[in-house]
Structure formats: C-alpha cells, structure tokens
Protein backbone atom coordinates (compact mmCIF):
# COMPACT_ATOMS: atom_id res chain seq x y z
CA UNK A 1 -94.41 85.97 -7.46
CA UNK A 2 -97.55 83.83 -6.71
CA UNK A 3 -100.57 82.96 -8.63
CA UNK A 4 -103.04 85.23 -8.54
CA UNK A 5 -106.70 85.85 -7.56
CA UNK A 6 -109.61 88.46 -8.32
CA UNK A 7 -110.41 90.31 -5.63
CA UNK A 8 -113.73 91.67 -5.48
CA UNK A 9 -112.38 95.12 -3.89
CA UNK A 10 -108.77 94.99 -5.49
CA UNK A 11 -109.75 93.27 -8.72
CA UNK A 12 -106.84 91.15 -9.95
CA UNK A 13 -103.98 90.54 -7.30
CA UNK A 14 -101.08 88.27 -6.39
CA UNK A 15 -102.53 85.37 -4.59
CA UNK A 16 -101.55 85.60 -0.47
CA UNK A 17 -102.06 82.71 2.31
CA UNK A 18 -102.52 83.96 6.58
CA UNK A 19 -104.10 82.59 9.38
CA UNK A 20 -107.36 83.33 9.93
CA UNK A 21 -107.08 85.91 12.62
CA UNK A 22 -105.03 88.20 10.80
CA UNK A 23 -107.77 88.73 8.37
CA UNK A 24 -109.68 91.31 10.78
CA UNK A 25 -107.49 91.25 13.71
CA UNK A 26 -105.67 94.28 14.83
CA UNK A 27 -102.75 94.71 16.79
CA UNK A 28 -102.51 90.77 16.69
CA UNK A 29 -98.63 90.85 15.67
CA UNK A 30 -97.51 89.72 12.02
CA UNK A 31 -94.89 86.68 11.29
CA UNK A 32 -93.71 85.17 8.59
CA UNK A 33 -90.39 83.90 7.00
CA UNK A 34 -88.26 86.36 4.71
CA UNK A 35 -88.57 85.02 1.14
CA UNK A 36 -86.02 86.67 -1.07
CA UNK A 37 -88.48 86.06 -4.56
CA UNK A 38 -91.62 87.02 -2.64
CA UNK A 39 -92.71 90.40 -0.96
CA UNK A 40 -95.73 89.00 0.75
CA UNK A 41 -94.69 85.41 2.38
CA UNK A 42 -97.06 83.63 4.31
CA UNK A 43 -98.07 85.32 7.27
CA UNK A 44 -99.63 84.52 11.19
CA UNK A 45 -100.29 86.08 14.32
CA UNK A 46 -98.79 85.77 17.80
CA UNK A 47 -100.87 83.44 18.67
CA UNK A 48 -100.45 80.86 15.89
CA UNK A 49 -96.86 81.67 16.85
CA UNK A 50 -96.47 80.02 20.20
CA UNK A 51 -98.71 77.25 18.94
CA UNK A 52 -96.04 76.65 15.97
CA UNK A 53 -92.93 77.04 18.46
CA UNK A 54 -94.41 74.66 20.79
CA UNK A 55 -95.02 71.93 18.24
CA UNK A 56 -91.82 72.89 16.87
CA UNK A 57 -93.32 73.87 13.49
CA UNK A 58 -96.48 73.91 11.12
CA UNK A 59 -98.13 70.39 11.62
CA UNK A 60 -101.82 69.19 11.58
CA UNK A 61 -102.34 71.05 15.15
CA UNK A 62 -100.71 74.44 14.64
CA UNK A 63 -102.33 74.73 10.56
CA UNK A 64 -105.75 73.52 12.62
CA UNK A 65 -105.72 76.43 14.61
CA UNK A 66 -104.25 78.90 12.35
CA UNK A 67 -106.55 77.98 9.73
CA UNK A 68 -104.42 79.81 7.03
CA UNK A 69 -106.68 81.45 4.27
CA UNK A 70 -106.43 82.91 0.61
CA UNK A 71 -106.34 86.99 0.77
CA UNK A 72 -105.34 89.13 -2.29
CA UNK A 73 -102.08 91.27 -1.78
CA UNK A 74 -103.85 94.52 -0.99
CA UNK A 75 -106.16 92.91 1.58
CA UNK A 76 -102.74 91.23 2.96
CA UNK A 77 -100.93 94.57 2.98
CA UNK A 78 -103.93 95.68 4.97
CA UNK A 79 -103.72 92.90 7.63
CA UNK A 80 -100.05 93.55 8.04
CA UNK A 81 -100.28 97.14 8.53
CA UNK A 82 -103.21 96.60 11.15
CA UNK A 83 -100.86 93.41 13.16
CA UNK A 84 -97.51 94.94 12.92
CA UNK A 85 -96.25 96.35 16.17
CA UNK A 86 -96.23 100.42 15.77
C-alpha cells in the first residue's frame, strides 16, 4: 500500500495518482498496469492512452497532457466505476 492522504469527504485514505480527466469524467475508459502489492495502481483515460502508445510511454508530453493528480482511494474507486466500460 501507498502513503496516505485526508480526504475531506473520506477522511483518511490510501494516497491514489490519475490523470486529470478521470477525476469527473464519465464513461472516459480506465487504464492502468496490474500491480500485484497495490489494489488501486495508477490510473488514465482513453485518451491519455493513445497519447502514451504513440510516444511509446509516459514522457514529458503524454504526463503534460494527462496531468496525473492526487485522489484518495474512495474518490479513485469512484472515478473507476464512472470510466470503466459497463
């Protein structure tokens, strides 16, 4: 597990990182790699996606526009539940 964070909804949770849209998208997709120790890996839409494929990975253009930001685990749980296919 992570560090954590206070959350000022879900008081004190494990610390998360996602782009930017995921945060109040919906229906935006939700990707991440598996990581055996940790339930809620770092996450990004579709978007930041083909942007990451296309510069074959996370560099200073693909983090630029996936501007990847601190959520608590319930608020992440949230954003995956809204961006996962149904």
């Amino acid at each position: 597990m992570t560090g954590t964070i206070q959350c000022a909804e879900h008081g004190d949770q494990q610390m998360t990182f996602v782009c930017e849209h995921l945060i109040r998208g919906k229906g935006l997709g939700f990707n991440f790699f598996p990581e055996p120790d940790n339930s809620r890996p770092d996450a990004w839409c579709n978007d930041c996606e083909i942007i990451r494929e296309s510069v074959n990975g996370w560099d200073e253009e693909s983090e630029g526009v996936a501007k990847i930001s601190l959520l608590c685990g319930a608020c992440y749980d949230r954003a995956k539940m809204l961006n996962s296919p149904k």
